[in-house]
Every structure is written in C-alpha cells, then in structure tokens.
Protein backbone atom coordinates (compact mmCIF):
# COMPACT_ATOMS: atom_id res chain seq x y z
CA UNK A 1 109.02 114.72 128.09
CA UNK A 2 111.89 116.04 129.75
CA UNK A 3 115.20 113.66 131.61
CA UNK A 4 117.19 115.62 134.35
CA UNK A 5 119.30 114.63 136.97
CA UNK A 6 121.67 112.57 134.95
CA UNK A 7 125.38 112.45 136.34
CA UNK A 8 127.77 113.81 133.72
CA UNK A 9 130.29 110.89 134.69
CA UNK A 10 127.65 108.24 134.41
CA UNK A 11 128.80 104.62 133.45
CA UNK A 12 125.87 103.74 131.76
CA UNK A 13 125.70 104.64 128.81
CA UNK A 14 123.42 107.63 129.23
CA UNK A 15 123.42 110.98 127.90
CA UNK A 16 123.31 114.07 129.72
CA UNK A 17 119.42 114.62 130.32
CA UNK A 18 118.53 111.09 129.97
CA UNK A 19 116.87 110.34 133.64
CA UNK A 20 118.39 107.19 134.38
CA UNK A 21 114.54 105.96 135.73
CA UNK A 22 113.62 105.90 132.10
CA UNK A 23 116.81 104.98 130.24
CA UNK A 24 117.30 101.38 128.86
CA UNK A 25 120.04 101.20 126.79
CA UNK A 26 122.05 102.92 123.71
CA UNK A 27 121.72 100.87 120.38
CA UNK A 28 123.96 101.14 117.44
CA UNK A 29 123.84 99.01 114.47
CA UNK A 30 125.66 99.04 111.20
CA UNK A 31 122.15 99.52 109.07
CA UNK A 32 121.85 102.66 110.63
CA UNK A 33 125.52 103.97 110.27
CA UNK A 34 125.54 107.01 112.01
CA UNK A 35 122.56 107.12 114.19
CA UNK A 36 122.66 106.56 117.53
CA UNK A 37 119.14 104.98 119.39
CA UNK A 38 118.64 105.88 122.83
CA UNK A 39 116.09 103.30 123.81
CA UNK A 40 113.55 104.70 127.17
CA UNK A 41 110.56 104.20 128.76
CA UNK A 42 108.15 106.64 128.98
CA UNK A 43 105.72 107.18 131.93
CA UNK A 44 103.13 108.71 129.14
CA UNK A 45 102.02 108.40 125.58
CA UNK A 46 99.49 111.14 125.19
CA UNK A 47 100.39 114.75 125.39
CA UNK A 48 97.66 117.33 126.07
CA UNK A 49 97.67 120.08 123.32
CA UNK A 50 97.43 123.46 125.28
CA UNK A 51 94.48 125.09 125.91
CA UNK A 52 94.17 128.07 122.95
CA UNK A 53 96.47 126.68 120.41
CA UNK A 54 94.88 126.77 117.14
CA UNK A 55 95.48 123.28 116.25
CA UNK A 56 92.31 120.74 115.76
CA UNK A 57 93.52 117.79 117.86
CA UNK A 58 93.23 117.71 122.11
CA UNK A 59 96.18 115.14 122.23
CA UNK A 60 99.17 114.11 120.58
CA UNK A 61 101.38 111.21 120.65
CA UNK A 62 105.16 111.13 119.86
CA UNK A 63 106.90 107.82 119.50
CA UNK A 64 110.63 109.22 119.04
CA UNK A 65 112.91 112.26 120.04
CA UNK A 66 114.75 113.61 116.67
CA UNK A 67 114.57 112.15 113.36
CA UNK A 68 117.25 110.77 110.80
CA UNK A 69 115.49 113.16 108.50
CA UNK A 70 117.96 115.58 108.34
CA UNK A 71 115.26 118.45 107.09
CA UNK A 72 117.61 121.79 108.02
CA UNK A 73 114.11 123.67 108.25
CA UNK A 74 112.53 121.43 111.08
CA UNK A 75 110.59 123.45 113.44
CA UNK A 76 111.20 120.90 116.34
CA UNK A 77 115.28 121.12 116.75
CA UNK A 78 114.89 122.95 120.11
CA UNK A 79 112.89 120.74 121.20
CA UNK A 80 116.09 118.32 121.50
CA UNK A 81 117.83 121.13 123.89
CA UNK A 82 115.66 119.89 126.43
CA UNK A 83 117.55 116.64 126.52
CA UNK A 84 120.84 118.12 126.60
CA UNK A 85 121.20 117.58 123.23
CA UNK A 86 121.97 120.00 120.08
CA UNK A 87 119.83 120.85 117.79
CA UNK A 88 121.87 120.22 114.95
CA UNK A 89 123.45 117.14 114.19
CA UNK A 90 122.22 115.38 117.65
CA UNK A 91 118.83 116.07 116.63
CA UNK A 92 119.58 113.94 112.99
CA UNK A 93 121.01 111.29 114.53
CA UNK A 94 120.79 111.25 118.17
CA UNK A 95 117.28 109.27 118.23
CA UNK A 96 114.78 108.46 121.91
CA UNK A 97 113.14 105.74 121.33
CA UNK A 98 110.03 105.07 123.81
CA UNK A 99 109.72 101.35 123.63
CA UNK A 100 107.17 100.48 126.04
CA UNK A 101 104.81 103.62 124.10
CA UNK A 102 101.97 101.02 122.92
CA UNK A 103 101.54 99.62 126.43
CA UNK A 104 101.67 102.48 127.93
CA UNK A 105 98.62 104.25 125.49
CA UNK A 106 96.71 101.16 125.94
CA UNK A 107 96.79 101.80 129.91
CA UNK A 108 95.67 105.60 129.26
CA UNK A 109 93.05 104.85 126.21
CA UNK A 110 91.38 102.46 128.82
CA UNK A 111 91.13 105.02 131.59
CA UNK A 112 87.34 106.13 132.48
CA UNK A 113 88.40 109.95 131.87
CA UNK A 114 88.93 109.35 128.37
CA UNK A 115 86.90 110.62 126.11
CA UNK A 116 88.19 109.14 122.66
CA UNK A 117 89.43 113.12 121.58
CA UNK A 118 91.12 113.34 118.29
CA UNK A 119 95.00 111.82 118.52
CA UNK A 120 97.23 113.41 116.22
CA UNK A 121 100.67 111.62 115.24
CA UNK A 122 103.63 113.67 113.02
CA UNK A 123 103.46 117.39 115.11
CA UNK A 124 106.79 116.64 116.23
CA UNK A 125 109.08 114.19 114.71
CA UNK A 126 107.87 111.87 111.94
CA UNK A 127 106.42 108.50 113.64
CA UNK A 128 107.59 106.92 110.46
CA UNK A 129 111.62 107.98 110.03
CA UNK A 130 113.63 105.22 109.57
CA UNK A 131 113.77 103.85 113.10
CA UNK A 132 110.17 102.75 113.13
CA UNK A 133 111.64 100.32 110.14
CA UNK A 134 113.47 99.03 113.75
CA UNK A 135 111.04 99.28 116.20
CA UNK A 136 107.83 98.72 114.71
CA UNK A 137 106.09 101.00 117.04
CA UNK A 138 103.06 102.42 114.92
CA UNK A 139 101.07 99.12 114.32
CA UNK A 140 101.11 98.99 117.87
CA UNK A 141 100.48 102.44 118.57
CA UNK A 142 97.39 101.88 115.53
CA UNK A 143 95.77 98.93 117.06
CA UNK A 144 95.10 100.79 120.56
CA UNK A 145 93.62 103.86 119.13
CA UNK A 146 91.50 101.80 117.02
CA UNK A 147 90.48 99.07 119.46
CA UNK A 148 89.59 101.98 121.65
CA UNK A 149 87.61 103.53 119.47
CA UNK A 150 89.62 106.89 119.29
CA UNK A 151 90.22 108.63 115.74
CA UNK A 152 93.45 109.90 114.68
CA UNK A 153 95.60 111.44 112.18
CA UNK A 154 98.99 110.85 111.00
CA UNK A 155 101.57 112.96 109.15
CA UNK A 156 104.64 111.93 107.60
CA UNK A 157 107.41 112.32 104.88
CA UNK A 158 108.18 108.50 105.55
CA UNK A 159 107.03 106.11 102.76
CA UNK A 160 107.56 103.30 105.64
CA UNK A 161 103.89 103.94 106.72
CA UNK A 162 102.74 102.05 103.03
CA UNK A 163 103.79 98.83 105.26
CA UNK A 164 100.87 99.27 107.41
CA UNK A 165 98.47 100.32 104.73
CA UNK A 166 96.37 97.18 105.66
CA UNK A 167 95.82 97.86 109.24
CA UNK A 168 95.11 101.52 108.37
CA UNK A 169 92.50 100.30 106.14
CA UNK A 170 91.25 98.02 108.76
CA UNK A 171 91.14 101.03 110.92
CA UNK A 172 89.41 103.40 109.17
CA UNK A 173 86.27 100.86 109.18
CA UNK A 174 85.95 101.66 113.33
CA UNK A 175 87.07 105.12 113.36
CA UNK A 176 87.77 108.21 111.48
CA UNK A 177 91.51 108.19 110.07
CA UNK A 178 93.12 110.87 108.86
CA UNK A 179 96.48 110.50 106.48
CA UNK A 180 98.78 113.14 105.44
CA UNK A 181 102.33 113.24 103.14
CA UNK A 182 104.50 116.01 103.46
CA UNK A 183 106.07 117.13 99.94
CA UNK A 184 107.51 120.84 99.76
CA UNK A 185 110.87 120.21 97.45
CA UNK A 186 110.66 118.83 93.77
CA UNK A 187 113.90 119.75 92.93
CA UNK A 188 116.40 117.02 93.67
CA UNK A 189 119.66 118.96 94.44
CA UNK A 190 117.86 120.79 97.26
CA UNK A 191 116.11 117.62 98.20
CA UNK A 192 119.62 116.53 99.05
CA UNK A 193 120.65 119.72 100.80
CA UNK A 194 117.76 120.47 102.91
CA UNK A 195 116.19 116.70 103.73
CA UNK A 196 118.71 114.27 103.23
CA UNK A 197 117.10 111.87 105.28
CA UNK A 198 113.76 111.76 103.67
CA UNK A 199 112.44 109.58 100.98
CA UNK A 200 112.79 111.39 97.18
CA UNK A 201 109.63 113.34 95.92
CA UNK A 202 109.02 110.89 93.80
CA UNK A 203 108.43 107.99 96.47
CA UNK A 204 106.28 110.12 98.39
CA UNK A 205 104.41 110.74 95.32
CA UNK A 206 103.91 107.23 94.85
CA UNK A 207 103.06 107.03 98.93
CA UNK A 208 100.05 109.61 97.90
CA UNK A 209 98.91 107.53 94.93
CA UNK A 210 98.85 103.99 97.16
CA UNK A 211 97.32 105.94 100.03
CA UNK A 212 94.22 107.13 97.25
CA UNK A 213 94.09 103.70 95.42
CA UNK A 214 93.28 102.22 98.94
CA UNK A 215 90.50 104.38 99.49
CA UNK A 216 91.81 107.25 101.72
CA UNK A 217 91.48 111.03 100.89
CA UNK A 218 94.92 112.08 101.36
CA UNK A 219 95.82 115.78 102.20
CA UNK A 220 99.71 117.00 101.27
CA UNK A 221 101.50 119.61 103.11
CA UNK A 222 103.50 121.85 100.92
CA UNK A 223 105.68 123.04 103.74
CA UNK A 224 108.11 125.11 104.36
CA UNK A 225 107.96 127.12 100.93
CA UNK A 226 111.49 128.22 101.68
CA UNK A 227 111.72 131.88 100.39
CA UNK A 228 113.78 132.77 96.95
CA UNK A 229 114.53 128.67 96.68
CA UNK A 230 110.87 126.96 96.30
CA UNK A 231 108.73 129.83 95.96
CA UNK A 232 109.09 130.41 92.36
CA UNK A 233 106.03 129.78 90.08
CA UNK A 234 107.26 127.31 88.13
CA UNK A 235 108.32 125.05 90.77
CA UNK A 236 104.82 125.46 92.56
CA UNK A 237 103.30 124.91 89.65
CA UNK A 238 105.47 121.50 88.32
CA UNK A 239 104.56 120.10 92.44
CA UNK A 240 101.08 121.25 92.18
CA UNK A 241 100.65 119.53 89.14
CA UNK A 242 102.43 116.45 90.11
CA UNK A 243 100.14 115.99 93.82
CA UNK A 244 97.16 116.36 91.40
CA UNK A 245 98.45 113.87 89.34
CA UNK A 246 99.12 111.24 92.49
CA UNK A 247 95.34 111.81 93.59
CA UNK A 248 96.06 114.61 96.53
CA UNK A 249 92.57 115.43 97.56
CA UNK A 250 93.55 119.26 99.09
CA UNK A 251 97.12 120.75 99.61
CA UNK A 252 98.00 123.30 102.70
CA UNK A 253 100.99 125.54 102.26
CA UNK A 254 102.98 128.18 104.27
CA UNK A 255 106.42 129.66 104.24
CA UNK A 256 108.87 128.48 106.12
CA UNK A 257 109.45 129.28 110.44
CA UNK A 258 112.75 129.67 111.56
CA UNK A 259 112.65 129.39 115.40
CA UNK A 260 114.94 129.22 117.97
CA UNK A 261 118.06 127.32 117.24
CA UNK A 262 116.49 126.10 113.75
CA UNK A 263 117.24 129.57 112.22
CA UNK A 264 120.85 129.24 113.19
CA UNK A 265 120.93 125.56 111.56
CA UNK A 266 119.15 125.96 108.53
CA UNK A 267 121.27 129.76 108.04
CA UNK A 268 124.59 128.21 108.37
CA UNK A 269 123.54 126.23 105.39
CA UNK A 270 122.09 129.09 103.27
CA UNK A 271 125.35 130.93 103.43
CA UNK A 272 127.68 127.90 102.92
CA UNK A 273 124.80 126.83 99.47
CA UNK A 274 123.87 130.35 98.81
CA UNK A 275 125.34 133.24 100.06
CA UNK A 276 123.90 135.65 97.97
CA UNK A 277 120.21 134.97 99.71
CA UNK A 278 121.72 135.93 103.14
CA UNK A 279 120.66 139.56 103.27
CA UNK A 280 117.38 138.83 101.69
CA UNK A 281 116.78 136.53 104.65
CA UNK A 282 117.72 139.13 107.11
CA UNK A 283 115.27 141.38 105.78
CA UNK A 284 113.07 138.74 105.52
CA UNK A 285 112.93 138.02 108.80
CA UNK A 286 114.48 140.21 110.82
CA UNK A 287 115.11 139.07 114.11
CA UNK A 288 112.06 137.06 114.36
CA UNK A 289 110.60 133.31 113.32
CA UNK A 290 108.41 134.69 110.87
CA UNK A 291 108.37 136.20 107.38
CA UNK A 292 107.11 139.50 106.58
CA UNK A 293 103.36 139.67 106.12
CA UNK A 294 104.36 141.50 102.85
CA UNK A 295 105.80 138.63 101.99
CA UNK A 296 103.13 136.25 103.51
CA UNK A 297 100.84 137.88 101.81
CA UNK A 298 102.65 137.85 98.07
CA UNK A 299 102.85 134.02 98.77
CA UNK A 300 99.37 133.57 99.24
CA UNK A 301 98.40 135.45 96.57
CA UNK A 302 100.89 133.55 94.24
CA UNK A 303 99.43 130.15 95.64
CA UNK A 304 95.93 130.29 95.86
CA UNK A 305 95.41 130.27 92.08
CA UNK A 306 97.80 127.64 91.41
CA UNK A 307 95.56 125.29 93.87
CA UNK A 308 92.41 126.43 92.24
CA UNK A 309 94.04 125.44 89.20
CA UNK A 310 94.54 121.91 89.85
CA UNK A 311 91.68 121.35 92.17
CA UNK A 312 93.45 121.23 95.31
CA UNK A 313 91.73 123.95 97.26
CA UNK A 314 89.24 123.53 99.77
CA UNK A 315 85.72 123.96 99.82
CA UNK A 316 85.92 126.54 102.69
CA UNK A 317 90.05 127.16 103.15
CA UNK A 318 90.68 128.89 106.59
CA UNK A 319 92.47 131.97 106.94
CA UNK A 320 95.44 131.01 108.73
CA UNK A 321 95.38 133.19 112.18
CA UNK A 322 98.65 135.44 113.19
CA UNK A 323 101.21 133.12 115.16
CA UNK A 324 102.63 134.34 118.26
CA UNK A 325 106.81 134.75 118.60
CA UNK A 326 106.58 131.59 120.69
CA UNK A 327 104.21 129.10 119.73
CA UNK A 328 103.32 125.61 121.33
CA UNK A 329 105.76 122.60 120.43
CA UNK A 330 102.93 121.33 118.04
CA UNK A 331 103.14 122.96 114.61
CA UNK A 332 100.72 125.10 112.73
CA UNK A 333 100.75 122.12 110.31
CA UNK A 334 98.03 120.53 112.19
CA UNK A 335 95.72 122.68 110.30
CA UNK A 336 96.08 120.00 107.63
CA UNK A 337 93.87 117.92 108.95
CA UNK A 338 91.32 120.66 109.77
C-alpha cells in the first residue's frame, strides 16, 4: 500500500504520502497520548506473498501501518518510508488505520478466483497493538475468513487478541487456525528499552497459557535473540523454561535483522544503553542485515539443546535457508507457522 500525490500545503489534515482518495481523517484522543491515528480506506485487504519467498502463506493481510509497540528491533520500520514517514518515532506512533478492511476482504474472499489459500495476519505490524483496542478490526477481519472458509494464522505480542478467544474458538471448528505469541525478552529493564509498547513477558505468558487451556496448540517466537543482550544461556534457558511452563507447544528462534533504517534506530539505542557492545556489533554485522554465520551458527548450536530440553522442538525442525540482503516485506518469522 503506497499514498502519493499528496500536496505538502494540504488543508486537510493529511500527511505527506497519504493519497487524499483514501484518507479520512486524523484521530487523536487522550487514551492514546501520543499516538496519532491516520484513519484510510484501502482499495485491498489481501496482499499476494511473492512468488519464491520462503514463507508458507500465499496472502497476507495487514490491518494497520506502524505500531505503538515501540520494539527498536522491528524489521518493518522502512516500510513506513513509503508513506513519507520516519522510521523511528513516526513508525511508534504515527498509526494507518484501514477502516473499511473487513468489507473490503469480504468483497475479495467472495470472488470466484479465490481459492481459500492460507491468510497470514502479524508479518508486518501486530493486528493486535493497542489501536485494535479502538477499532475493533480483527473480529471483523475473523468472521470473513471463517465464513469463507479460508484458514489463517495470526501472530502477535498483543494480549488484546484473549478478547476474541471465543470467536477464535468458534473458528477453528470451520477451518484450520493457527495462533502464535511473540516472547524474546524476559528481562524487564530491556523489556522497557527495546519494546516499550508491548505487553510485559509475563502477560504474554499468561496469553500462551489461555490460548492452550482453550484448546489451541500455540507456537512462540523467540525473536530477535539480540546478540551479547539475550543470547546468554541463562536467560534462554529461564524463557525456555517459562514457555514450557505456559503450555508452548514448539518455539522458533533466530537472531536478530537489522535492515535498512532499523539498524540505524535500534544502534542509536545500543550506544546511548550500551556503548561498550558497539564494536562487537560492527563486527557482527558488518555492513549488512545479517549476523555472521559464525555467529548464526554458535546460536544454533547453543539453542537447539535448550529446546530439546524442555520439549519445545519439533518433530522435523527445518533448516532455516540463507536470506538474501533484501528480502520481501513479510518476515522470515512466518516459518512459525510452518
């Protein structure tokens, strides 16, 4: 999705990027102090994963445009360039909201071409940040896939999705539903340096332990293992322990990506928290997005017996292939649900 075209002088209201065709209105409101909604309507709700990328869903669907998440690792800043926005502090609080996204889905599900393909919801931003607590766009967005038969998966660090638990449940009865929680930080002070935004560990925890009670079998990403902060065997070990402990029926971990304008973002914090890890990270990564594979490797070897120890590997874990220096939008992540 992509707004051009948009006068600079514009009386409207609108941002820079923001085609005025699909721009509503900009909503702020004193529960969300600091966050700024753009509401818009969007002329699609699916998004076609491209052909050859290594992720097991053929469509996606995004509800918002940045998230009040705050994580200073998020692989999807750029994507907020293409608004005219930053990637920084725009992307945290400078949230698109597509508004008419349920009716719009419900006019492609019913479409003769479609072929009820595997729908995938959390590649980007998380459908349940804060702003769905607003909008209310996912029971909406859950009834069409359902009603059209169409399975899907969802991943999220938002403990909002436990409100629609029930019509998940219902859900899962007519097609094949797929759940996710994201938990890479145990540690609270980094929790509050790196993902202000998001719920504690411990909620998310809790999310995993409702999601199990209810019947589903609920897959964690541990992700971004941030390098010299949350690699460290004891903290694997403590979270590894702890998703056991909440029911987590597999875990799927991988160091952390620094593309694009992300790396700049999540660096400027690293040498204002700690500068001594600066150099490290240049050798690290170099000038790439990537780790070493030295260091991929050590990782994965420090990992794998931790999940064997508390039953969180797979039956048949896939070896994760090489990523290219520019990969699609959608995340690597979607291997989760593999």
């Amino acid at each position: 999705m992509r707004w051009q075209n948009q006068t600079l002088d514009a009386d409207d209201g609108a941002l820079p990027g923001l085609h005025r065709a699909g721009f509503v209105r900009t909503v702020q409101t004193p529960e969300f102090e600091g966050i700024t909604f753009h509401e818009v309507l969007c002329k699609s709700a699916l998004n076609k994963v491209p052909a050859g990328a290594a992720v097991p869903a053929q469509w996606t669907i995004n509800p918002m445009r940045g998230c009040s998440h705050a994580c200073r690792y998020c692989f999807a800043r750029p994507t907020h360039e293409y608004l005219d926005l930053d990637a920084g502090r725009d992307f945290d609080s400078q949230i698109v909201v597509k508004t008419n996204i349920a009716a719009v889905l419900r006019k492609e599900l019913h479409r003769k071409s479609w072929h009820r393909e595997r729908v995938a919801l959390g590649t980007n931003t998380d459908p349940y940040q804060r702003a769905e607590g607003r909008y209310r766009l996912m029971p909406g967005i859950i009834r069409e896939l359902t009603d059209s038969g169409t399975p899907f998966s969802i991943l999220t660090k938002g403990t909002l999705l436990r409100r629609d638990l029930p019509l998940l449940t219902l859900a899962a009865r007519e097609v094949k539903v797929d759940l996710a929680v994201s938990i890479a930080i145990l540690d609270m002070d980094l929790h509050r340096g790196l993902e202000s935004g998001t719920p504690a560990p411990k909620a998310r925890l809790e999310l995993v332990r409702a999601l199990t009670d209810a019947g589903f079998s609920v897959n964690v990403l541990v992700a971004p293992v941030i390098p010299y902060l949350t690699d460290g065997k004891a903290h694997l070990d403590e979270l590894f322990g702890a998703l056991a402990a909440a029911g987590t029926n597999s875990v799927v971990a991988f160091p952390m990506h620094l593309r694009g304008s992300t790396r700049g973002w999540f660096l400027t914090w690293l040498a204002e928290h700690h500068p001594a890890l600066v150099r490290r990270y240049r050798q690290l990564y170099g000038r790439g997005a990537y780790v070493t594979p030295e260091y991929a490797t050590w990782l994965r070897e420090r990992i794998e017996p931790l999940l064997e120890r508390h039953g969180l590997r797979r039956d048949h874990p896939a070896e994760p292939e090489p990523l290219p220096e520019r990969p699609p939008v959608d995340d690597p992540q979607l291997a989760l649900f593999a």
